[in-house]
N, C-alpha and C. Protein backbone atom coordinates (compact mmCIF):
# COMPACT_ATOMS: atom_id res chain seq x y z
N UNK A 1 -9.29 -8.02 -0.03
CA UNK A 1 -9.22 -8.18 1.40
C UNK A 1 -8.23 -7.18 2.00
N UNK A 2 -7.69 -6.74 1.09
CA UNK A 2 -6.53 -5.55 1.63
C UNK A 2 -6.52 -4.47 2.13
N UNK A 3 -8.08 -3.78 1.97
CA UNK A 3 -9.02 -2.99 2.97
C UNK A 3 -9.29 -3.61 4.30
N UNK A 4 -9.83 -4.48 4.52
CA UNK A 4 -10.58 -4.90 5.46
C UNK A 4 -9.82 -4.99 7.07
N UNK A 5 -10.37 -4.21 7.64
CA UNK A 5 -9.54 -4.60 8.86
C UNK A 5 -9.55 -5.85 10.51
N UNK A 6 -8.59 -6.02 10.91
CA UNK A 6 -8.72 -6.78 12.00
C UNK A 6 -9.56 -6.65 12.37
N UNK A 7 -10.59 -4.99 13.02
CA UNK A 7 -11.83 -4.97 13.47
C UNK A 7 -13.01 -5.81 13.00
N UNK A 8 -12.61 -6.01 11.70
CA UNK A 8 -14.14 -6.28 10.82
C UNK A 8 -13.92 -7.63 11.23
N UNK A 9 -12.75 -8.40 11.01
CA UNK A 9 -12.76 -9.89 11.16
C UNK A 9 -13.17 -10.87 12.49
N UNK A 10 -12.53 -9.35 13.16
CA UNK A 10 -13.30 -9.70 14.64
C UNK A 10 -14.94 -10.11 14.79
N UNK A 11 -15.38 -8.81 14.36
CA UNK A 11 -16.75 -8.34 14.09
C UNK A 11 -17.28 -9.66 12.97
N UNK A 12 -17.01 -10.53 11.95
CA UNK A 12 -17.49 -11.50 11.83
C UNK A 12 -17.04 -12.65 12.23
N UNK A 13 -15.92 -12.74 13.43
CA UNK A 13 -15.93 -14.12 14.12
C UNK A 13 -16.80 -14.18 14.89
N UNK A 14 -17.48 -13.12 15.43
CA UNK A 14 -18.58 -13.16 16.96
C UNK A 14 -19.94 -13.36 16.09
N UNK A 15 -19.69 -12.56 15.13
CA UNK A 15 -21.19 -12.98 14.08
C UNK A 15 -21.30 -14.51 13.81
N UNK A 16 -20.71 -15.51 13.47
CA UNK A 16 -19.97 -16.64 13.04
C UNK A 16 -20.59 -17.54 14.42
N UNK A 17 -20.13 -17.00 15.37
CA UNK A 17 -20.23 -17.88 16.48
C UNK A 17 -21.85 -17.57 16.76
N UNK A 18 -22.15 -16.67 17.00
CA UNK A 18 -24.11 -16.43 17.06
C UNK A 18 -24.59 -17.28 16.15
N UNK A 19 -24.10 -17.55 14.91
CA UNK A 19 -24.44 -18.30 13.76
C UNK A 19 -25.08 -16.82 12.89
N UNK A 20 -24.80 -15.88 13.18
CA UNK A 20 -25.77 -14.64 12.37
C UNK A 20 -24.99 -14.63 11.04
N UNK A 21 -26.09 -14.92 10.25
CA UNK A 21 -26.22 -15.52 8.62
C UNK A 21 -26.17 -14.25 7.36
N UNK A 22 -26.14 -12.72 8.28
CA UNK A 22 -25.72 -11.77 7.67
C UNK A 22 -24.58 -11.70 7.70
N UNK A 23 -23.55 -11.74 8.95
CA UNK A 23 -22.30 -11.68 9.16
C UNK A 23 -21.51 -12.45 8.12
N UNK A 24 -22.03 -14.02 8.19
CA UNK A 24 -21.52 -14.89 7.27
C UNK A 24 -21.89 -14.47 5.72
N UNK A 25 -22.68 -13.52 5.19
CA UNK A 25 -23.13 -13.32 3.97
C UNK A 25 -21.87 -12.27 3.53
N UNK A 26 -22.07 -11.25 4.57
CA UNK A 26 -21.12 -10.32 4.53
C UNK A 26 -19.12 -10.27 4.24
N UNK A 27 -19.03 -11.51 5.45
CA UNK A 27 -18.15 -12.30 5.50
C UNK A 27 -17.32 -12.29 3.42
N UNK A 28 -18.43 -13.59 3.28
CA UNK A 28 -18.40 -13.78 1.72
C UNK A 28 -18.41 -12.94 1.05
N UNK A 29 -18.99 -11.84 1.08
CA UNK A 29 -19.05 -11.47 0.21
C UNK A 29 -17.68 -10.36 -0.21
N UNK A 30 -17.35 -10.02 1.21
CA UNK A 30 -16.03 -9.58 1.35
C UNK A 30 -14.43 -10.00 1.08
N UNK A 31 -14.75 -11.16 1.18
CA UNK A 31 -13.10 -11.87 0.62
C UNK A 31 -13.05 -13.13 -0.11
N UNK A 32 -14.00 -13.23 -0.84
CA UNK A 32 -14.36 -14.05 -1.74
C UNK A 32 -13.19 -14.12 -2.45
N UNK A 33 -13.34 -12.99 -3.55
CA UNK A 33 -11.91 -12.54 -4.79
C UNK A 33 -10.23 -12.64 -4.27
N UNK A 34 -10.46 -12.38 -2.89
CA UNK A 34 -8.86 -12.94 -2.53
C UNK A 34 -8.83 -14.25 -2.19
N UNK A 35 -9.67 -14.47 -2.03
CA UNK A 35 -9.27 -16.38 -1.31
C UNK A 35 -8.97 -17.29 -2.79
N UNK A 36 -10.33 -16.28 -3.96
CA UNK A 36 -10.06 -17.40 -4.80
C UNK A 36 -9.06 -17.03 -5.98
N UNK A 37 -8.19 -16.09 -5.68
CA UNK A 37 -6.99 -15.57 -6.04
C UNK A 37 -6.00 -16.35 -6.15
N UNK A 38 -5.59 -16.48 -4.25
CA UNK A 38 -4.86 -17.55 -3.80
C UNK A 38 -5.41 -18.86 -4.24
N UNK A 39 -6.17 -19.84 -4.10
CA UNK A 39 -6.48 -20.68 -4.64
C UNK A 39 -5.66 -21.12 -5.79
N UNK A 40 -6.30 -19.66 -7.00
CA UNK A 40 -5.94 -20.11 -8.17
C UNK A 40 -4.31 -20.35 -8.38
N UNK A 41 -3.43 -19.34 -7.53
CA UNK A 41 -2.41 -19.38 -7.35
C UNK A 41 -1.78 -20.55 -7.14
N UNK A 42 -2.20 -21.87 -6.86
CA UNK A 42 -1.85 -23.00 -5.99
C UNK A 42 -2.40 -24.24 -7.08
N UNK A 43 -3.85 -23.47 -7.34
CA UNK A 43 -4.37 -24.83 -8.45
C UNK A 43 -4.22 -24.01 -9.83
N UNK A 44 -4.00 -23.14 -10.41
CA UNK A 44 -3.84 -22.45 -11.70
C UNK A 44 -5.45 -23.39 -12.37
N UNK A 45 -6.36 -23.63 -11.49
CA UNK A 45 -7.67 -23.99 -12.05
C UNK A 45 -8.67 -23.01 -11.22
N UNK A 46 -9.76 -22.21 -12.51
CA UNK A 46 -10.69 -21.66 -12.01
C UNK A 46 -12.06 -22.42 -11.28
N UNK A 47 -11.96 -23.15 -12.09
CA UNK A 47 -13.39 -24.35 -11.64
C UNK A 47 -12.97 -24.48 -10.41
N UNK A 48 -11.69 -25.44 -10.08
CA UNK A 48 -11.14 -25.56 -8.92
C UNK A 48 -11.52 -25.03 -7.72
N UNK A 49 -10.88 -23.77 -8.12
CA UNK A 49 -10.60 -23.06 -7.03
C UNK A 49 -12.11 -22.62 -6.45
N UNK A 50 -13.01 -22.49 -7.60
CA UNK A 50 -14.45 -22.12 -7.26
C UNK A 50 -15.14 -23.13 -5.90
N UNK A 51 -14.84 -24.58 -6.61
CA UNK A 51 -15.37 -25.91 -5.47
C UNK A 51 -14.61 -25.69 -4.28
N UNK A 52 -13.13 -25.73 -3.79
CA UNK A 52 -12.20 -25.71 -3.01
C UNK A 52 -12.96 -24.40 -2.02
N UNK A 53 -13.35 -23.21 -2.48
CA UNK A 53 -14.12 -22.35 -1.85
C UNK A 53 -15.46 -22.39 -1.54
N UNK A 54 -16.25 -23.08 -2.27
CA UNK A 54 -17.29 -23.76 -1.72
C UNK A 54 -17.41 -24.27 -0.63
N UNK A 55 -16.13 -25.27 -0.39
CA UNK A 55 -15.97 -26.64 0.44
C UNK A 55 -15.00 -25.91 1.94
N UNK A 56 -14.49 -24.74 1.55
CA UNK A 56 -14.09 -23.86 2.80
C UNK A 56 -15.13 -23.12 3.33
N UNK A 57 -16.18 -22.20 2.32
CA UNK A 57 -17.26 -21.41 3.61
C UNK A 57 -17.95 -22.47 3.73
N UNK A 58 -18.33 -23.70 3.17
CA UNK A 58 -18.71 -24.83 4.03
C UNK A 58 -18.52 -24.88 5.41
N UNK A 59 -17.15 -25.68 5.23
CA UNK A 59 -16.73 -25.82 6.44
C UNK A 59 -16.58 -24.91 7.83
N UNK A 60 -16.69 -23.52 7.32
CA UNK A 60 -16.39 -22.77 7.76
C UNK A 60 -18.01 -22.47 8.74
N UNK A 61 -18.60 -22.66 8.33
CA UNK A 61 -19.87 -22.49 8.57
C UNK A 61 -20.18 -23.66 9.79
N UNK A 62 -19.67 -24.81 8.81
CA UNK A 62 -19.85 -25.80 10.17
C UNK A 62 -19.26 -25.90 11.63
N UNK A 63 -18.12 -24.70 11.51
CA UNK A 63 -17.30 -24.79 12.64
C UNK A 63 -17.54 -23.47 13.27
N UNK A 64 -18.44 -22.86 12.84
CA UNK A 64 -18.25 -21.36 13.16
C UNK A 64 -18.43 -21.14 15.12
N UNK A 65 -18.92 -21.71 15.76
CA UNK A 65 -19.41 -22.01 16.74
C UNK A 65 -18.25 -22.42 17.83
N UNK A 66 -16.81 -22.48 17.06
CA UNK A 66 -15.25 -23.11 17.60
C UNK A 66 -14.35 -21.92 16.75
N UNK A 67 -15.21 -21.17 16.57
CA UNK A 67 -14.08 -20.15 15.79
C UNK A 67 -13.41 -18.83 17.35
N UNK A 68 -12.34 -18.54 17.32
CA UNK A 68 -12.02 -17.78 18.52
C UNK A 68 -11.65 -16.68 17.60
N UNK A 69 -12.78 -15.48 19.04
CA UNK A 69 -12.23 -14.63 17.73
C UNK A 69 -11.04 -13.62 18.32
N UNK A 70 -10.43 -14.05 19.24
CA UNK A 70 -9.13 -13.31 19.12
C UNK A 70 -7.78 -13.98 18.45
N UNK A 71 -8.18 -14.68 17.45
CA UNK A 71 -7.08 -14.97 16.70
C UNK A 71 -7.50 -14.91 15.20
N UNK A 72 -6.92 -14.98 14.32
CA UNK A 72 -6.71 -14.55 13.13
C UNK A 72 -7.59 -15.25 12.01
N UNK A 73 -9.43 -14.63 12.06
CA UNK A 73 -10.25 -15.20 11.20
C UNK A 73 -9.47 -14.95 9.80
N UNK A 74 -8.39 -14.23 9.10
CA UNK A 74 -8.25 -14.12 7.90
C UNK A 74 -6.91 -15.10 7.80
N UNK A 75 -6.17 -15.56 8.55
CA UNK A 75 -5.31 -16.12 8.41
C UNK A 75 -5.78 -17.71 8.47
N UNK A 76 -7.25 -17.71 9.53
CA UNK A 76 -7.68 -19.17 9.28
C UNK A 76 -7.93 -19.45 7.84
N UNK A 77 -8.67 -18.78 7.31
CA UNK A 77 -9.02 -19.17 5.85
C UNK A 77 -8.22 -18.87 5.09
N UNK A 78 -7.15 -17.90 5.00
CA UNK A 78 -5.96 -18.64 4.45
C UNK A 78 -5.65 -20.02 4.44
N UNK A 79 -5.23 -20.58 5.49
CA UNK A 79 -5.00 -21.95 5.94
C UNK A 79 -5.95 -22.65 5.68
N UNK A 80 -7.33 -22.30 5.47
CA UNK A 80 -7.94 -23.56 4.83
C UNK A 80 -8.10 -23.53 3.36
N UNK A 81 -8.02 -22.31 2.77
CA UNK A 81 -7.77 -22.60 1.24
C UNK A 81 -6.43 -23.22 0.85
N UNK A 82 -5.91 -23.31 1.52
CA UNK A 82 -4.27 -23.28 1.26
C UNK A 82 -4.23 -25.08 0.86
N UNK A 83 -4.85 -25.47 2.35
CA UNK A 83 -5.19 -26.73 2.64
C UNK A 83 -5.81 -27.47 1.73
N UNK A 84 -6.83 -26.89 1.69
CA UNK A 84 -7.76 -27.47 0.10
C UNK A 84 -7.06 -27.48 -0.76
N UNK A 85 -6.50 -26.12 -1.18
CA UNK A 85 -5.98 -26.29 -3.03
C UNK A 85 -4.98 -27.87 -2.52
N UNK A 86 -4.07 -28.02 -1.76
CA UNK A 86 -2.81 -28.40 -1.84
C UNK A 86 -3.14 -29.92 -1.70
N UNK A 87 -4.48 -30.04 -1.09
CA UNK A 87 -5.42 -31.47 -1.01
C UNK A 87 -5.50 -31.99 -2.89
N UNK A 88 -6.47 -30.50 -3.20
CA UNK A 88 -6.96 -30.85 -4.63
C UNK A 88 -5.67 -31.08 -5.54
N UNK A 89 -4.56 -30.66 -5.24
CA UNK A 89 -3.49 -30.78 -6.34
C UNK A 89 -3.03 -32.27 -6.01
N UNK A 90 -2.44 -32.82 -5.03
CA UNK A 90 -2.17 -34.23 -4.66
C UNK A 90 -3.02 -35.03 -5.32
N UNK A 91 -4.18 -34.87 -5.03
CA UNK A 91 -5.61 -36.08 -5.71
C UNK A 91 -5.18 -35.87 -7.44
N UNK A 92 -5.30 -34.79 -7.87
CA UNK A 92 -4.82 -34.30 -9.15
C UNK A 92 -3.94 -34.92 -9.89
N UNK A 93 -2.99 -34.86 -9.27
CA UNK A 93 -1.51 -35.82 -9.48
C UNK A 93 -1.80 -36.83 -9.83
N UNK A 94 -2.45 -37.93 -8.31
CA UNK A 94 -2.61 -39.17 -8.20
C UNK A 94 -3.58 -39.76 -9.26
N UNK A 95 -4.54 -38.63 -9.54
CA UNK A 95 -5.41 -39.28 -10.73
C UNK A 95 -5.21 -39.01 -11.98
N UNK A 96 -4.60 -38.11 -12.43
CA UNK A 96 -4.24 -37.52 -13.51
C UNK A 96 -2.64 -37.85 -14.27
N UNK A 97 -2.37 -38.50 -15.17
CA UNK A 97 -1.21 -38.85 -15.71
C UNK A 97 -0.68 -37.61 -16.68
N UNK A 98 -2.05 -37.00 -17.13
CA UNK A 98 -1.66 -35.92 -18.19
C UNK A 98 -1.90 -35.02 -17.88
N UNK A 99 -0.93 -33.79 -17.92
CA UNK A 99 -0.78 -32.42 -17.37
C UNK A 99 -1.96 -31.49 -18.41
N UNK A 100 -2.50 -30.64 -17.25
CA UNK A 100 -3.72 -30.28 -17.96
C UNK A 100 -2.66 -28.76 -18.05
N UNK A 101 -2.66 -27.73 -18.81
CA UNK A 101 -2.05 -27.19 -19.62
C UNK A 101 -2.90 -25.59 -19.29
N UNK A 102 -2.29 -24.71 -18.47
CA UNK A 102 -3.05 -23.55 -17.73
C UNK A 102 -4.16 -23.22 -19.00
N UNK A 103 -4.92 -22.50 -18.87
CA UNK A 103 -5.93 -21.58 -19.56
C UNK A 103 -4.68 -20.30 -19.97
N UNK A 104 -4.83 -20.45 -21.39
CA UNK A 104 -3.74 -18.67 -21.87
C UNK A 104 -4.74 -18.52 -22.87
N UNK A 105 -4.96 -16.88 -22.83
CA UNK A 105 -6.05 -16.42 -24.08
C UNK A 105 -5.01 -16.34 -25.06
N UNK A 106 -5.23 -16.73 -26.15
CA UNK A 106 -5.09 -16.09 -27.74
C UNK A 106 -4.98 -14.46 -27.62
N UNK A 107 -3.89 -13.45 -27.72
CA UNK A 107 -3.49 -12.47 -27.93
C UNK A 107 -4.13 -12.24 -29.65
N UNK A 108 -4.61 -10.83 -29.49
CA UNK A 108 -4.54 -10.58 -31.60
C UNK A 108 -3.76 -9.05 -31.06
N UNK A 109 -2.21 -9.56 -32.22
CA UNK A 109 -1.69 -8.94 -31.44
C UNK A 109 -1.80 -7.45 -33.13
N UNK A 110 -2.80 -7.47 -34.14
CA UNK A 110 -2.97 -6.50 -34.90
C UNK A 110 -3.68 -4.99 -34.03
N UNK A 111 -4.17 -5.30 -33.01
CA UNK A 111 -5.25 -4.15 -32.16
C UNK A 111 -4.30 -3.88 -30.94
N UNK A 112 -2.98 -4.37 -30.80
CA UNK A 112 -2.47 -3.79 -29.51
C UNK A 112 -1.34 -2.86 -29.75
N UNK A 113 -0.77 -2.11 -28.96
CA UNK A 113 0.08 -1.10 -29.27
C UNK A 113 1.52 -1.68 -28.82
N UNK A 114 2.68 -1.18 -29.05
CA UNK A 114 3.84 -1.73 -28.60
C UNK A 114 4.14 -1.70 -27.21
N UNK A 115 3.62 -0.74 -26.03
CA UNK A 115 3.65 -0.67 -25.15
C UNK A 115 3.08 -2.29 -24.70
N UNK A 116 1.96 -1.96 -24.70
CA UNK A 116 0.79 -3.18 -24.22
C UNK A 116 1.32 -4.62 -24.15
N UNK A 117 1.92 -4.43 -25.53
CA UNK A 117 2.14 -5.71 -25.99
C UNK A 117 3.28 -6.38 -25.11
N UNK A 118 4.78 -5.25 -25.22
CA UNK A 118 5.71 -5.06 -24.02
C UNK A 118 5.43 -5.71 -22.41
N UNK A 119 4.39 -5.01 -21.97
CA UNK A 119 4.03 -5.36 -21.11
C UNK A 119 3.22 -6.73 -20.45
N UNK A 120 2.87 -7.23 -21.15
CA UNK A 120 2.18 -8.67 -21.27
C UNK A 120 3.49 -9.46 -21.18
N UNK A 121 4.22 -9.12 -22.20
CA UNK A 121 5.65 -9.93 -22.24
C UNK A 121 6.23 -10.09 -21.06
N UNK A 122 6.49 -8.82 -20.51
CA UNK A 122 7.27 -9.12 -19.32
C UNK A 122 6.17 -9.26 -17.93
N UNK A 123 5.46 -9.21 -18.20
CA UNK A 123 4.62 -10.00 -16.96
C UNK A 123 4.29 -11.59 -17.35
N UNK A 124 4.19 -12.07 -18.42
CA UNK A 124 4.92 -13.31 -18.69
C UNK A 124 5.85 -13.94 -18.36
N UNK A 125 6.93 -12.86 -18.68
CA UNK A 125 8.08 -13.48 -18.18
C UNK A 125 8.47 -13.73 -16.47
N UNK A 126 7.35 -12.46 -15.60
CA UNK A 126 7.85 -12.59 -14.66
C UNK A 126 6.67 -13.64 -14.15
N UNK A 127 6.02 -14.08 -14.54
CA UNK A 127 5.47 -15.18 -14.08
C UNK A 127 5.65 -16.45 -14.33
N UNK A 128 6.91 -16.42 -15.69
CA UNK A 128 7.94 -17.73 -15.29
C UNK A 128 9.09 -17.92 -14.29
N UNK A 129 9.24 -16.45 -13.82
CA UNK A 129 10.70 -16.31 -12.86
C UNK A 129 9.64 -16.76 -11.34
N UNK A 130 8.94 -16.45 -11.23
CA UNK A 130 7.83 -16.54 -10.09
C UNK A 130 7.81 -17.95 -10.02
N UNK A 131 7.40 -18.66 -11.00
CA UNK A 131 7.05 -20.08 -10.71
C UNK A 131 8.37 -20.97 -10.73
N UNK A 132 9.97 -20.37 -10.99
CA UNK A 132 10.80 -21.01 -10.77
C UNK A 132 11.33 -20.67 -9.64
N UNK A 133 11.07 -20.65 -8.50
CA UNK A 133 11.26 -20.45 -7.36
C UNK A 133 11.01 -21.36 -6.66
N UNK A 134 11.26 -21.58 -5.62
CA UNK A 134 10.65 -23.37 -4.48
C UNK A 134 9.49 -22.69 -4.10
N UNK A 135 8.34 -23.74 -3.52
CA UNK A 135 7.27 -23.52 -3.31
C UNK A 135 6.90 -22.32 -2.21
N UNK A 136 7.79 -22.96 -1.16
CA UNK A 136 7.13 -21.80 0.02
C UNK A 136 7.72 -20.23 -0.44
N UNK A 137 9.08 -20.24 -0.50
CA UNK A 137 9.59 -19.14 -1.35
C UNK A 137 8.17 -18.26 -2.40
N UNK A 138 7.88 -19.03 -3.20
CA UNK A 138 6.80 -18.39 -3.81
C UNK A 138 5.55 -17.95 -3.04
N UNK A 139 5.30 -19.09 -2.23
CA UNK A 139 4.03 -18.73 -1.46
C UNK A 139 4.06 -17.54 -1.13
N UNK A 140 5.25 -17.52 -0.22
CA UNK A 140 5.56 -16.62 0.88
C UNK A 140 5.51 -14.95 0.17
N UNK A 141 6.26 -14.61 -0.75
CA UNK A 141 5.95 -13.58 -1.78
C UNK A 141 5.02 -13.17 -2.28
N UNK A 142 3.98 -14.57 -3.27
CA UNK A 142 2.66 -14.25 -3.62
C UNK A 142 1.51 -13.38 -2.45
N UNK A 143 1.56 -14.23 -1.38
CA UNK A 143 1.06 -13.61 -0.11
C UNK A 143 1.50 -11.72 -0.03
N UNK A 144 2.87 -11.76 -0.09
CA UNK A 144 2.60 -10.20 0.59
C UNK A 144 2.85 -9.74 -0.31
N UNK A 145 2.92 -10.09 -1.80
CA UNK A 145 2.74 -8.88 -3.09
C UNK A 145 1.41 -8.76 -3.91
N UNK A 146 1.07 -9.85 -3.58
CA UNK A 146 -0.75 -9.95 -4.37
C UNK A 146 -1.48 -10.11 -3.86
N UNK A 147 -1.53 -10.32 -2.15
CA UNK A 147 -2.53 -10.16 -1.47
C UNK A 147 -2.33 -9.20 -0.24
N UNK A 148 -0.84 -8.92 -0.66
CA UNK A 148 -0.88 -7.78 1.06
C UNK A 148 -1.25 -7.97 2.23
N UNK A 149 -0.25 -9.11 2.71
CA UNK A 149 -0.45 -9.93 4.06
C UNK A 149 0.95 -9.42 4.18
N UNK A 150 0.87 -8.94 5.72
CA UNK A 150 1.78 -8.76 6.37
C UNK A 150 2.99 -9.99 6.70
N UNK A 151 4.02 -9.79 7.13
CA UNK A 151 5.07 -11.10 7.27
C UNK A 151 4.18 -11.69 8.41
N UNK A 152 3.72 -11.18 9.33
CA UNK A 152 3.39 -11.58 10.84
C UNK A 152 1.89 -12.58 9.91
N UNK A 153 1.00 -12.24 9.44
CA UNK A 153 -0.25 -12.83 9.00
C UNK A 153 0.80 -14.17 8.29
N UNK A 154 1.70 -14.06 6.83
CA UNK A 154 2.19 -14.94 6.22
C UNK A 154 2.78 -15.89 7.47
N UNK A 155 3.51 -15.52 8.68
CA UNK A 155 4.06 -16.29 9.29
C UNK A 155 3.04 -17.01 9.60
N UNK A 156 2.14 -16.69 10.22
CA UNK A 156 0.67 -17.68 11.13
C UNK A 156 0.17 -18.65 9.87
N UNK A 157 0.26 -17.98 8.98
CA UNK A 157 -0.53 -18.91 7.62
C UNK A 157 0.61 -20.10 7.04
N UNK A 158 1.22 -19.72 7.00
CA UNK A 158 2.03 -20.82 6.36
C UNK A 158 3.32 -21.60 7.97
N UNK A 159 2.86 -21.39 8.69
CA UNK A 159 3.70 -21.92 10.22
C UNK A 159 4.47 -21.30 10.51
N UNK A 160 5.38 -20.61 9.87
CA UNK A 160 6.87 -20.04 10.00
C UNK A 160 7.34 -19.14 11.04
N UNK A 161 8.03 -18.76 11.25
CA UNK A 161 8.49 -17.47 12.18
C UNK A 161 8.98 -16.35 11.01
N UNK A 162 7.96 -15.07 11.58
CA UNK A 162 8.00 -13.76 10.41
C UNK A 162 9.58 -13.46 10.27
N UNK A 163 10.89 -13.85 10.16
CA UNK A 163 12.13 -13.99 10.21
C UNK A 163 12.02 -14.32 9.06
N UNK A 164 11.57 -16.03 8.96
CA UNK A 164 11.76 -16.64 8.10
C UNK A 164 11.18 -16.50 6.45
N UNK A 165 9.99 -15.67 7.30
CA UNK A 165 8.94 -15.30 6.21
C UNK A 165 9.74 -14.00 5.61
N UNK A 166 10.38 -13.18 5.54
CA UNK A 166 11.23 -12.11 5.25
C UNK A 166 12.32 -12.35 4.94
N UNK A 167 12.99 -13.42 5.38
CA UNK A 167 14.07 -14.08 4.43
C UNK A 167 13.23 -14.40 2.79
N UNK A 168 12.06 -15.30 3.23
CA UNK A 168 12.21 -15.36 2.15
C UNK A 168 11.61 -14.32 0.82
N UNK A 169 11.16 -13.82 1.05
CA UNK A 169 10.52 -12.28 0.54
C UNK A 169 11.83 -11.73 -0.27
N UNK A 170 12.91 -11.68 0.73
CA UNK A 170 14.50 -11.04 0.54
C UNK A 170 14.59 -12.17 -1.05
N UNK A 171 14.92 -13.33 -0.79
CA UNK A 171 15.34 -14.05 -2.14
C UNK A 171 14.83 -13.75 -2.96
N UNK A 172 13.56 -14.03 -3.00
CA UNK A 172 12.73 -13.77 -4.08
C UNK A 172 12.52 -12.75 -4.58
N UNK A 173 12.64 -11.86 -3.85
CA UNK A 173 13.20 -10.45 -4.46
C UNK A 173 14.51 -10.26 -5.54
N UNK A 174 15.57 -10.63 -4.54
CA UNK A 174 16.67 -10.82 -4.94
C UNK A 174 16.99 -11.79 -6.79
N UNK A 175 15.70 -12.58 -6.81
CA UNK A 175 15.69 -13.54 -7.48
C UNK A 175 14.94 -12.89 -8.80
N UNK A 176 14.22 -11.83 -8.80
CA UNK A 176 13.66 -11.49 -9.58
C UNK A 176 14.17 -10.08 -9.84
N UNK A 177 15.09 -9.50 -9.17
CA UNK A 177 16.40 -8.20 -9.56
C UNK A 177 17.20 -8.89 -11.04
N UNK A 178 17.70 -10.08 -10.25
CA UNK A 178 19.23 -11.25 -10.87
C UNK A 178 18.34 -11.14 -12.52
N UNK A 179 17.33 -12.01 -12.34
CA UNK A 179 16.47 -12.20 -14.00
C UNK A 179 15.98 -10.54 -14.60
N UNK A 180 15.68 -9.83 -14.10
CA UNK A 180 15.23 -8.63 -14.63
C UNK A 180 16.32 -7.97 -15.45
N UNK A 181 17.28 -8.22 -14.55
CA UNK A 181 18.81 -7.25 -15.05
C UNK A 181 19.27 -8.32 -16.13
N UNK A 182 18.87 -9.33 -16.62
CA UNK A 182 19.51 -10.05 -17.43
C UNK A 182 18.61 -9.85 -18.89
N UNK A 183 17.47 -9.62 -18.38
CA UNK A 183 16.12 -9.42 -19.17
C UNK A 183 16.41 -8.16 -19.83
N UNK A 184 16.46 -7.26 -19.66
CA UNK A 184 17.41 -5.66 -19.71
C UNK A 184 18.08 -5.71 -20.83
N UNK A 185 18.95 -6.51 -20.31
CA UNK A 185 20.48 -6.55 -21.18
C UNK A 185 20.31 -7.53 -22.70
N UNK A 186 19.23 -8.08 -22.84
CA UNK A 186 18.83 -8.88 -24.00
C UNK A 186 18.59 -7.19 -25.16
């Protein structure tokens, strides 16, 4: 979605509202892989995140007709995946006593080189420093480093004032300097 511009989103909110079923094809077919990015980001489930996106161009479809398009068709569906995953994780909780345990492939680590291998490690690692962070803190980061949302888009998507959204960008930054330099020194 990191191509795509305000024009285009425009250009399928008015499609959206005609109900024109290319726009909406197009739509999909265009930011599919980031929505269910984020998703996964929130539910660390692929199935999940697959239904949760189902159940958004659903909806999305059903409302298209109340969609305005001078405001932020990519930040709405932000906000409704966001919504969903954070729906599906609560129910999750409530029904689930036993922690279902992410998907990690089996490494064979005889066919990889020391670099490679290096590198897996510490993107491991930084995806434990990532997930020890508070929630919005993370959000707020994941957003403008893996999906390249501006502070102003992150602010509309998650409520905040882009201040706040750049504070927290700053920590988490800050937060992943502090562990790196310690990581280093091992």
């Amino acid at each position: 979605m990191r191509s795509l511009t305000d024009e285009q989103f425009r250009a399928w909110s008015h499609g959206l509202q005609n109900s024109d079923g290319s726009s909406y094809a197009d739509l999909f077919d265009s930011t599919y892989d980031a929505l269910h990015r984020y998703a996964m980001f929130i539910t660390r489930d692929s199935d999940a995140s697959a239904d949760i996106l189902q159940d958004v161009y659903l909806k999305l479809w059903r409302v298209r007709t109340t969609i305005d398009p001078e405001r932020s068709l990519k930040a709405l569906m932000y906000q409704m995946v966001r919504n969903y995953a954070l729906n599906h994780e609560r129910q999750k909780k409530r029904h689930a006593a036993d922690a279902i345990d992410a998907d990690s492939p089996s490494v064979g680590f005889d066919n990889m080189d020391d670099e490679r291998l290096d590198a897996d490690r510490l993107q491991a690692q930084l995806d434990v420093w990532i997930s020890e962070m508070p929630e919005r803190r993370r959000e707020a980061f994941m957003l403008s480093r893996y999906e390249r949302l501006s502070h102003e888009e992150i602010a509309a998507l998650m409520d905040l004032a882009p201040k706040t959204v750049n504070n927290h960008i700053v920590l988490a930054l800050q937060h992943l300097r502090k562990r790196l330099d310690g990581y280093q020194d091992r």
